[in-house]
N, C-alpha and C. Protein backbone atom coordinates (compact mmCIF):
# COMPACT_ATOMS: atom_id res chain seq x y z
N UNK A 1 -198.15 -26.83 -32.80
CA UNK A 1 -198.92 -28.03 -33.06
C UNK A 1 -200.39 -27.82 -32.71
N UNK A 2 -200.55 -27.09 -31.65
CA UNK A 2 -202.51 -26.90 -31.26
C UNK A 2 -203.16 -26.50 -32.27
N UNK A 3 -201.91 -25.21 -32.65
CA UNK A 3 -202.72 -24.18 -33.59
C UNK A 3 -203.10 -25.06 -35.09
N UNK A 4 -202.42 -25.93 -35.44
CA UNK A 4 -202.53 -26.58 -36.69
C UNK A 4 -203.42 -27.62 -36.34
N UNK A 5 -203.64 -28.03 -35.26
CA UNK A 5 -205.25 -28.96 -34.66
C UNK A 5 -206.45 -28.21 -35.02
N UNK A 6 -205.77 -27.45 -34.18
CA UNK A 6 -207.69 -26.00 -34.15
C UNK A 6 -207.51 -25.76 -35.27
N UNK A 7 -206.96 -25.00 -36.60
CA UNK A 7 -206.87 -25.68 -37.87
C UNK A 7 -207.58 -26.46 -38.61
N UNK A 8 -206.95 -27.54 -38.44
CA UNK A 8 -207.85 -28.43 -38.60
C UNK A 8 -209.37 -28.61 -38.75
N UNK A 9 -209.00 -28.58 -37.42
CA UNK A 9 -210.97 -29.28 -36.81
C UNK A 9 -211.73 -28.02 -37.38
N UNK A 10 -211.47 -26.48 -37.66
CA UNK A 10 -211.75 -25.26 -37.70
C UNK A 10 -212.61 -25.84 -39.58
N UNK A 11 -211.38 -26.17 -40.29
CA UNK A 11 -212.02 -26.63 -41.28
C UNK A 11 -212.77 -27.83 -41.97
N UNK A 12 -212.48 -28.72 -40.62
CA UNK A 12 -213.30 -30.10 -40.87
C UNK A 12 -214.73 -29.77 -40.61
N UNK A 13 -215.11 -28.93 -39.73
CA UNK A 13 -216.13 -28.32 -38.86
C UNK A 13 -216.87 -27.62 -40.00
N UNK A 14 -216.53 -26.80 -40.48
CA UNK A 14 -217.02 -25.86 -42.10
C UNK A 14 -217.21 -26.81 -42.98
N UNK A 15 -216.53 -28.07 -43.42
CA UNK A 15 -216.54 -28.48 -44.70
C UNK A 15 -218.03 -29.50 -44.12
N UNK A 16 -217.76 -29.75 -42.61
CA UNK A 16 -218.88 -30.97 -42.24
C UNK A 16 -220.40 -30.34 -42.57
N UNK A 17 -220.10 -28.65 -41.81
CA UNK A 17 -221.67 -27.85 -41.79
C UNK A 17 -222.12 -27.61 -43.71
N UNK A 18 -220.87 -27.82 -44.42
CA UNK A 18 -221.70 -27.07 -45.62
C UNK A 18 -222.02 -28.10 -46.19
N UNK A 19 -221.53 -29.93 -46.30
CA UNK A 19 -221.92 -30.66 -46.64
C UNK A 19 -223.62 -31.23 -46.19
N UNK A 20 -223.57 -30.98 -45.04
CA UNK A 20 -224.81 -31.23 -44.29
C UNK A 20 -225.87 -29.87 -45.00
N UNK A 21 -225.72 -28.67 -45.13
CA UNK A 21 -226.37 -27.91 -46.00
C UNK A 21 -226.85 -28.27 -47.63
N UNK A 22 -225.90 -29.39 -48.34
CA UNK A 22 -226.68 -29.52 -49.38
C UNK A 22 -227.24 -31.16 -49.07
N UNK A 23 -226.65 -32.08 -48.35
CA UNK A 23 -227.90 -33.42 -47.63
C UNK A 23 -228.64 -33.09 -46.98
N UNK A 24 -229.41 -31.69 -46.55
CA UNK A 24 -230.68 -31.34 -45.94
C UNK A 24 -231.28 -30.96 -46.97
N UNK A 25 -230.55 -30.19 -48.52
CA UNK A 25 -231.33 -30.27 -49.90
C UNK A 25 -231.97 -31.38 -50.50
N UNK A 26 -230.68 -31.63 -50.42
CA UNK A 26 -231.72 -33.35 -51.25
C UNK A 26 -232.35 -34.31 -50.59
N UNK A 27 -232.48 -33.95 -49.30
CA UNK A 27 -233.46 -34.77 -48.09
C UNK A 27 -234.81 -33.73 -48.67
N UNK A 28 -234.65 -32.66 -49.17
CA UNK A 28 -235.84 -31.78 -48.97
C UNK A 28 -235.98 -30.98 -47.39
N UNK A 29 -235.39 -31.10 -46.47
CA UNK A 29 -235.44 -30.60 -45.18
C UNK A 29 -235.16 -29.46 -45.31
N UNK A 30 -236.16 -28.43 -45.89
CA UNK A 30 -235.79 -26.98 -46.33
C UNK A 30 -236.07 -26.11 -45.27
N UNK A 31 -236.75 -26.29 -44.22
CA UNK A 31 -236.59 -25.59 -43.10
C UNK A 31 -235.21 -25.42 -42.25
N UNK A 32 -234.69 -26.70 -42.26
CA UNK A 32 -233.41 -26.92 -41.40
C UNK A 32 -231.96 -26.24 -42.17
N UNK A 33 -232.23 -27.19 -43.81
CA UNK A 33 -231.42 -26.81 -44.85
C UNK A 33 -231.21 -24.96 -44.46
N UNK A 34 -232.56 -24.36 -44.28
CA UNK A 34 -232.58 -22.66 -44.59
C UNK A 34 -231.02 -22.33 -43.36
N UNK A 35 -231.38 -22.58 -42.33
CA UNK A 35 -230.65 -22.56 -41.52
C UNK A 35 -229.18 -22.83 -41.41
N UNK A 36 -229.01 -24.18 -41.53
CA UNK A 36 -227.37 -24.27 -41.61
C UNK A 36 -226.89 -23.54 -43.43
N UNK A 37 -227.59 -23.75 -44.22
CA UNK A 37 -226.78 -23.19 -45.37
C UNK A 37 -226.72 -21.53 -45.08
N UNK A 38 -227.76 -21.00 -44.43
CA UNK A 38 -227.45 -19.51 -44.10
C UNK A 38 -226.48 -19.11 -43.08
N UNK A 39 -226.00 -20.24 -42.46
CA UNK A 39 -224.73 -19.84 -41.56
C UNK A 39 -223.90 -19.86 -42.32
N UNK A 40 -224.01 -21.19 -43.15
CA UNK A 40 -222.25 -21.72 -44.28
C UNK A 40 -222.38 -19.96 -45.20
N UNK A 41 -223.52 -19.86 -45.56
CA UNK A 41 -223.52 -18.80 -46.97
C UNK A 41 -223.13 -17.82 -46.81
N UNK A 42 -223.30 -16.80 -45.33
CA UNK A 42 -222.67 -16.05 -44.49
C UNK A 42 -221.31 -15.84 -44.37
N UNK A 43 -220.92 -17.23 -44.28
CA UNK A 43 -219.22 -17.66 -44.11
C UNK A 43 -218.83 -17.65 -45.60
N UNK A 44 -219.08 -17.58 -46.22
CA UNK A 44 -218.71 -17.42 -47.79
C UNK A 44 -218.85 -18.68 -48.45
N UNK A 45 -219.01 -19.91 -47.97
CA UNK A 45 -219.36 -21.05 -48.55
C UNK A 45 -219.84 -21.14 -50.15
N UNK A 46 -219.66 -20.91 -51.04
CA UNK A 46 -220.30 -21.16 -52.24
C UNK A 46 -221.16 -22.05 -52.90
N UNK A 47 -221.36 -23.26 -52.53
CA UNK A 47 -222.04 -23.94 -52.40
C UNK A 47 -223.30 -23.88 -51.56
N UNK A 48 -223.10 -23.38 -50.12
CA UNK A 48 -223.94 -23.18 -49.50
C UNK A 48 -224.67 -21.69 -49.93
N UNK A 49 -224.01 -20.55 -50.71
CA UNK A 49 -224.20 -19.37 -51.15
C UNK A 49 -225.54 -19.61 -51.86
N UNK A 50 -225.23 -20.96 -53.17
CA UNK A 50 -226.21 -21.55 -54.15
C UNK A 50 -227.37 -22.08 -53.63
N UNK A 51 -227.04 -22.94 -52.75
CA UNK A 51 -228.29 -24.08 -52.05
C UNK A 51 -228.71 -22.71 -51.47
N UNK A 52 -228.71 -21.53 -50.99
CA UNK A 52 -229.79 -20.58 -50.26
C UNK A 52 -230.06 -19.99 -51.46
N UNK A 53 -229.57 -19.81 -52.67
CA UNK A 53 -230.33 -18.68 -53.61
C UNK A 53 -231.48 -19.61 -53.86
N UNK A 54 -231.11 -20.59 -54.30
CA UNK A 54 -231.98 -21.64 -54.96
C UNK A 54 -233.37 -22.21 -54.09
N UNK A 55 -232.84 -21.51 -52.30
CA UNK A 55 -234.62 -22.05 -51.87
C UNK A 55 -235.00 -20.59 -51.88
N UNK A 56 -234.29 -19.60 -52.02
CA UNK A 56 -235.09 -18.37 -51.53
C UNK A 56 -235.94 -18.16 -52.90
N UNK A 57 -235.35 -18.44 -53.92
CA UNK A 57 -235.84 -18.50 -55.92
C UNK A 57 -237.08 -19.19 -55.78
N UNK A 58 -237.25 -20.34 -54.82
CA UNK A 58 -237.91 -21.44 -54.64
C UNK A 58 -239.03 -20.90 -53.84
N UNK A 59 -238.77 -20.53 -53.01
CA UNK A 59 -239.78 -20.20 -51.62
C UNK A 59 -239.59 -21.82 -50.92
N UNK A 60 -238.30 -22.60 -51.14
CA UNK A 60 -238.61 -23.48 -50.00
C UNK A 60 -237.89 -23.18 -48.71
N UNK A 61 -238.70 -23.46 -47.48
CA UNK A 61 -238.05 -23.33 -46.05
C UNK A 61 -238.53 -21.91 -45.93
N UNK A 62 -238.81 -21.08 -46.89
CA UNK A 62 -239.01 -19.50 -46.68
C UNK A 62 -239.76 -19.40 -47.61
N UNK A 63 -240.39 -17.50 -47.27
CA UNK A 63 -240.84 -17.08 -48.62
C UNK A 63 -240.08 -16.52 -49.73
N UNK A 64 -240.15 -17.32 -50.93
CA UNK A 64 -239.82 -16.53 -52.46
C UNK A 64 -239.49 -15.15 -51.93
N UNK A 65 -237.96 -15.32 -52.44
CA UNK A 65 -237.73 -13.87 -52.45
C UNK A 65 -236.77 -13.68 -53.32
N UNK A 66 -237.13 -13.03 -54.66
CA UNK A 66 -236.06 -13.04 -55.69
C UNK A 66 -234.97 -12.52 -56.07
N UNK A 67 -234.74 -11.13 -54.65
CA UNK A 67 -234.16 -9.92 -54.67
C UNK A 67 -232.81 -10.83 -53.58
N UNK A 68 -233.35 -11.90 -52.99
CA UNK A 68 -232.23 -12.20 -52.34
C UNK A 68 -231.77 -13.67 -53.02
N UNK A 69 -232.72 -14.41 -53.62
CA UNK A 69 -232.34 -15.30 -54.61
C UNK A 69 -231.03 -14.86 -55.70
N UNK A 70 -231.35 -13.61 -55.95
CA UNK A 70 -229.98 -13.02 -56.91
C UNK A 70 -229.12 -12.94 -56.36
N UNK A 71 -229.18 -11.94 -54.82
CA UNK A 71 -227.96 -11.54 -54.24
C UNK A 71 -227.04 -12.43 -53.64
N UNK A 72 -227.62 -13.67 -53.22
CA UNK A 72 -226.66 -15.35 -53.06
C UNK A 72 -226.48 -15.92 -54.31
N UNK A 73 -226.83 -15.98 -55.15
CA UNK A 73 -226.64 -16.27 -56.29
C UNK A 73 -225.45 -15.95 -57.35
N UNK A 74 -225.13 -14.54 -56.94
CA UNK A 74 -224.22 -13.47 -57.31
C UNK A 74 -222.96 -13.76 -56.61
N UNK A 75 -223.27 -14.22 -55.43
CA UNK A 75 -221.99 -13.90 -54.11
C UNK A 75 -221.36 -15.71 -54.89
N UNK A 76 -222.15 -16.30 -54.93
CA UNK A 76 -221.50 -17.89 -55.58
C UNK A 76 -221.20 -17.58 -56.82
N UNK A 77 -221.51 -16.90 -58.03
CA UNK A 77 -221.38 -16.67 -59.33
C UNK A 77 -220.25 -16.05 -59.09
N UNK A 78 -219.49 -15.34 -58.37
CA UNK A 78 -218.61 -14.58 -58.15
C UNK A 78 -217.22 -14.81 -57.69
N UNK A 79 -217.44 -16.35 -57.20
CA UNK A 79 -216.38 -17.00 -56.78
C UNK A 79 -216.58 -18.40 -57.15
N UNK A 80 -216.72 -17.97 -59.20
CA UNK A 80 -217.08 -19.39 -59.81
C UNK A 80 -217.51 -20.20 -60.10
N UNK A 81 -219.25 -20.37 -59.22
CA UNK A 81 -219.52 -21.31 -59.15
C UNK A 81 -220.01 -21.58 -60.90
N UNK A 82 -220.19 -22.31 -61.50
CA UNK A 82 -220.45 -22.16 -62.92
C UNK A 82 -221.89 -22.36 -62.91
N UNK A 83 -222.39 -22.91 -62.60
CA UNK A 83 -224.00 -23.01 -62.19
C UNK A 83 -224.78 -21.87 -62.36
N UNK A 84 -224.39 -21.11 -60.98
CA UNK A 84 -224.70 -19.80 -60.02
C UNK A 84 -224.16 -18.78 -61.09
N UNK A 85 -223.10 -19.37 -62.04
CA UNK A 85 -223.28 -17.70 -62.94
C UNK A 85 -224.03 -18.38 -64.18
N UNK A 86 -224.36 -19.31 -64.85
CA UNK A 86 -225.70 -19.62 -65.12
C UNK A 86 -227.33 -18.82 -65.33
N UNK A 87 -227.44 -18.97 -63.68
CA UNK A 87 -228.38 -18.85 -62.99
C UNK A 87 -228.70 -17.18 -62.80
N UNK A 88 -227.45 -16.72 -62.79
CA UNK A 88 -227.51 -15.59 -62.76
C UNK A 88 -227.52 -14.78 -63.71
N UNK A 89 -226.99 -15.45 -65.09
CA UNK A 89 -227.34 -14.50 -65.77
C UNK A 89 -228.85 -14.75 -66.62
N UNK A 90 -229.29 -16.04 -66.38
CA UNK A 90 -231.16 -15.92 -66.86
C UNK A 90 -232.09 -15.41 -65.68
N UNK A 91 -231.36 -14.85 -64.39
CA UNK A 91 -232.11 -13.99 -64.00
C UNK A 91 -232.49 -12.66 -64.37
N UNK A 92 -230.99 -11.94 -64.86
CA UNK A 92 -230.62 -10.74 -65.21
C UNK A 92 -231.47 -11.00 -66.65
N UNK A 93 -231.04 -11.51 -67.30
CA UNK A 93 -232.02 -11.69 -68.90
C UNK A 93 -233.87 -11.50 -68.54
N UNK A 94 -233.96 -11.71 -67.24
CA UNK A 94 -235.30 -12.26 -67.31
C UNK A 94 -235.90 -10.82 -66.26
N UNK A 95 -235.21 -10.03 -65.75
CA UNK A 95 -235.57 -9.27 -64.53
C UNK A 95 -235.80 -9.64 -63.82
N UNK A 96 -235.43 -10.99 -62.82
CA UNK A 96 -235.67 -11.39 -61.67
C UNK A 96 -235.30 -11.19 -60.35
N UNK A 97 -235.69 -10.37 -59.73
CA UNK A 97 -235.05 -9.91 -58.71
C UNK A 97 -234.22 -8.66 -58.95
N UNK A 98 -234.45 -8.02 -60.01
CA UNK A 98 -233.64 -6.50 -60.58
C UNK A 98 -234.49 -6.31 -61.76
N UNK A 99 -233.66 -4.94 -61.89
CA UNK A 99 -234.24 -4.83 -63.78
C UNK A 99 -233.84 -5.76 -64.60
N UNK A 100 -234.10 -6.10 -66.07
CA UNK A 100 -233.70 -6.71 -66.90
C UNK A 100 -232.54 -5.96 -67.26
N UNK A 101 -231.23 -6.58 -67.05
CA UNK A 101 -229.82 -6.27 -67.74
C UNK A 101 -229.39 -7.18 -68.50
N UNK A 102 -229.86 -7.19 -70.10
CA UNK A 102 -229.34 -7.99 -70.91
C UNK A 102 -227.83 -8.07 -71.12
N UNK A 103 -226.68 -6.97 -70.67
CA UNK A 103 -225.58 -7.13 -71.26
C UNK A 103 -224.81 -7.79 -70.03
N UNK A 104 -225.88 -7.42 -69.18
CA UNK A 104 -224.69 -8.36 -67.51
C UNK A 104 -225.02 -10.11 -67.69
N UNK A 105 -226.36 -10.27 -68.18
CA UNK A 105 -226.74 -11.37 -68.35
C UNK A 105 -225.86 -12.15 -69.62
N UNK A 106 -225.76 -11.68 -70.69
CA UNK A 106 -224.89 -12.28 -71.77
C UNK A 106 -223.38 -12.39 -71.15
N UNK A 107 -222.65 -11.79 -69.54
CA UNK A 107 -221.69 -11.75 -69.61
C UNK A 107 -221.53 -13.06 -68.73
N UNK A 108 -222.71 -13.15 -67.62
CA UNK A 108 -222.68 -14.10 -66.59
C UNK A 108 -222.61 -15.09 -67.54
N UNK A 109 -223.75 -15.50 -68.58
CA UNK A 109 -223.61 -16.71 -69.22
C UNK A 109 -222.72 -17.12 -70.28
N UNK A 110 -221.91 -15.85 -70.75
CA UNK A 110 -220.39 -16.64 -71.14
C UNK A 110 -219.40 -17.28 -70.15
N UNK A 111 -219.80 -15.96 -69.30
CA UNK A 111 -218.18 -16.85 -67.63
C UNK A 111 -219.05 -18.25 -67.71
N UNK A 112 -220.06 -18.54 -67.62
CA UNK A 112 -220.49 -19.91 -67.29
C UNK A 112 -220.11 -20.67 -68.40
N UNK A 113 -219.81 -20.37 -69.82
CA UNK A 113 -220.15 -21.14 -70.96
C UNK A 113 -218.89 -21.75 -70.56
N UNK A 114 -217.54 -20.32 -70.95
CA UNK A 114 -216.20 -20.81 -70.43
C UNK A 114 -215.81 -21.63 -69.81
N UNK A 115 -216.62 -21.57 -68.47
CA UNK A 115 -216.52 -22.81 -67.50
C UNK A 115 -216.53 -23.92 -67.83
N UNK A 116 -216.90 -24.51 -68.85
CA UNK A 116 -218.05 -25.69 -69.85
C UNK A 116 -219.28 -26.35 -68.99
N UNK A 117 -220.33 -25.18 -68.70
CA UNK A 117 -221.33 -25.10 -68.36
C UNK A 117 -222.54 -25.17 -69.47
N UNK A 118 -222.40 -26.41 -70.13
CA UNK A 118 -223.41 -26.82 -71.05
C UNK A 118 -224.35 -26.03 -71.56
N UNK A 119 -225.40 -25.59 -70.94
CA UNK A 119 -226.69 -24.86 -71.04
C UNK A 119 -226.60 -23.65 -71.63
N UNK A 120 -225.06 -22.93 -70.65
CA UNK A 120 -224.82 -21.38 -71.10
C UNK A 120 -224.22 -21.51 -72.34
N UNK A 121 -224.29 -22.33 -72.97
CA UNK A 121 -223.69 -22.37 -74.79
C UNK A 121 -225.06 -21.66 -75.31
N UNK A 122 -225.74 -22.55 -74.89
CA UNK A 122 -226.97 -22.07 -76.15
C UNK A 122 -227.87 -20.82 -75.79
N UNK A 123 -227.83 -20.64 -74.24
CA UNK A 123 -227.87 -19.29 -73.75
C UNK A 123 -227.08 -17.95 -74.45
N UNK A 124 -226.42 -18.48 -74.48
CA UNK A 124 -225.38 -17.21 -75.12
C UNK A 124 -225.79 -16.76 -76.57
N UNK A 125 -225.34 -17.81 -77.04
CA UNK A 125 -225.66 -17.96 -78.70
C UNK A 125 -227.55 -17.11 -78.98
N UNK A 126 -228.27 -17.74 -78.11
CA UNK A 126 -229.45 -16.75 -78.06
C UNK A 126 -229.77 -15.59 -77.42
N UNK A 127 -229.40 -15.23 -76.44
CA UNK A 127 -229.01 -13.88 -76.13
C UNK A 127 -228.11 -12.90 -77.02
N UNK A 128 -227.10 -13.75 -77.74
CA UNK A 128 -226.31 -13.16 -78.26
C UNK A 128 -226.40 -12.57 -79.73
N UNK A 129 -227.81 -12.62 -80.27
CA UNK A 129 -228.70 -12.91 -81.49
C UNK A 129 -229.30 -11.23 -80.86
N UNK A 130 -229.64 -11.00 -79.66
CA UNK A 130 -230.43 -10.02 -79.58
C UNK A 130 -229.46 -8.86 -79.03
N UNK A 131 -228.08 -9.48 -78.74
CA UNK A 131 -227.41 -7.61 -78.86
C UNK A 131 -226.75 -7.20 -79.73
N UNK A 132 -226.48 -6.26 -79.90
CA UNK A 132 -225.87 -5.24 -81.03
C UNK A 132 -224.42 -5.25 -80.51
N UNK A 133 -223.46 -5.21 -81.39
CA UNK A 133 -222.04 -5.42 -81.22
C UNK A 133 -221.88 -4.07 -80.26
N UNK A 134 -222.14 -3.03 -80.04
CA UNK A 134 -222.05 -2.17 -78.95
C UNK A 134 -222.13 -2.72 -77.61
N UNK A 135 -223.26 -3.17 -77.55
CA UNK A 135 -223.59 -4.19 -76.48
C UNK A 135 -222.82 -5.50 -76.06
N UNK A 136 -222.12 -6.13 -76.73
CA UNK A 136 -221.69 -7.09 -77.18
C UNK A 136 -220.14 -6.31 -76.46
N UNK A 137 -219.75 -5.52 -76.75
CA UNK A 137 -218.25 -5.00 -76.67
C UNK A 137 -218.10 -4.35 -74.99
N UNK A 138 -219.49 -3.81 -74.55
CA UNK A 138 -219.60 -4.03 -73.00
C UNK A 138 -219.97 -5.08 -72.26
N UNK A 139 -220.32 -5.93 -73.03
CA UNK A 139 -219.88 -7.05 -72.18
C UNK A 139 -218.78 -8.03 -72.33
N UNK A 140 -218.19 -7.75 -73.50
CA UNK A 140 -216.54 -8.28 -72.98
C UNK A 140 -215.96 -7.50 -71.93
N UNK A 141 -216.37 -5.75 -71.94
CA UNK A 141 -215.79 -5.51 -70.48
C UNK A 141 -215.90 -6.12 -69.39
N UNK A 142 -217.02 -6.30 -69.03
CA UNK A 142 -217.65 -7.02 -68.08
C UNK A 142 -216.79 -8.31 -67.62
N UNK A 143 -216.88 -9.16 -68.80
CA UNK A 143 -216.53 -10.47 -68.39
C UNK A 143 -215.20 -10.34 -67.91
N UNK A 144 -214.44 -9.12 -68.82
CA UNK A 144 -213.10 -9.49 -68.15
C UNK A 144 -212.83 -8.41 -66.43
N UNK A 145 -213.69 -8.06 -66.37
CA UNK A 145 -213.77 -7.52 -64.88
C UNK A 145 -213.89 -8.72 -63.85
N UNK A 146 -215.14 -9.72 -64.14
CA UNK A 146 -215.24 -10.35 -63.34
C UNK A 146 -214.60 -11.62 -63.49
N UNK A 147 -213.56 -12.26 -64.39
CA UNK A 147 -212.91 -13.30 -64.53
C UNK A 147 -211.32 -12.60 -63.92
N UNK A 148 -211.20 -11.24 -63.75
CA UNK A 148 -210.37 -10.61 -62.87
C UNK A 148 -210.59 -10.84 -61.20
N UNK A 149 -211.80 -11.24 -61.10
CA UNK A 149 -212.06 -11.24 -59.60
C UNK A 149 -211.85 -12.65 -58.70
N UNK A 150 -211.47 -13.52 -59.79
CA UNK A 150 -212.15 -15.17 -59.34
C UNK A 150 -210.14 -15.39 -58.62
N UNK A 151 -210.65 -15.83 -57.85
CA UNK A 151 -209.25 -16.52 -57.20
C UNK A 151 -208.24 -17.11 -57.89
């Protein structure tokens, strides 16, 4: 019975810190926000993974940093978030924070389209204008690598 208390409280405690990580977003409290979402994002939080790509992309609470804007970005895109693979793949389209990888980028923004992530429809469809069915056929690898990975 303790152990299913501590349990408990173990995950009331996580779900309380990562909620409070995105109401310090939309308070704007991006100094504080930096902080508790970098503990949650640490802990694998996905949500909290996003709310830190998105101030580090930002430079809020910190300085712009795009190399780690991707790499939280990636760690949430990776466990679904549909947004965050979005986000991730008009980074990759765009070289933000890496080289420009158009075929990882057309793959992030199908997993997102799939998702029914609105935006990545027409993302795709225009990205998808500029690769060559070669291109096109590595990134069905792709996608099905990483729709292999999702829980």
């Amino acid at each position: 019975m303790r152990s299913f208390i501590f349990l408990f409280l173990a995950i009331f405690s996580h779900n309380l810190l990562a909620n409070q990580c995105i109401d310090l977003m939309k308070k704007e409290d991006f100094y504080e926000a930096s902080d508790v979402c970098t503990a949650m994002a640490k802990k694998g939080e996905m949500n909290a993974q996003f709310s830190l790509a998105i101030m580090y992309y930002q430079g809020s609470g910190m300085m712009s940093d795009l190399g780690e804007a991707q790499k939280w970005m990636r760690k949430a895109a990776e466990q679904n978030h549909d947004q965050a693979q979005y986000n991730l793949g008009i980074m990759l389209a765009n070289g933000q924070g890496s080289n420009t990888d158009l075929v990882s980028a057309y793959a992030w923004l199908s997993v997102s389209a799939a998702n029914g992530y609105a935006a990545a429809t027409e993302a795709v469809k225009q990205l998808g204008a500029e690769l060559s069915s070669k291109e096109k056929k590595e990134a069905d690898i792709q996608i099905q690598q990483i729709k292999s990975h999702f829980k």
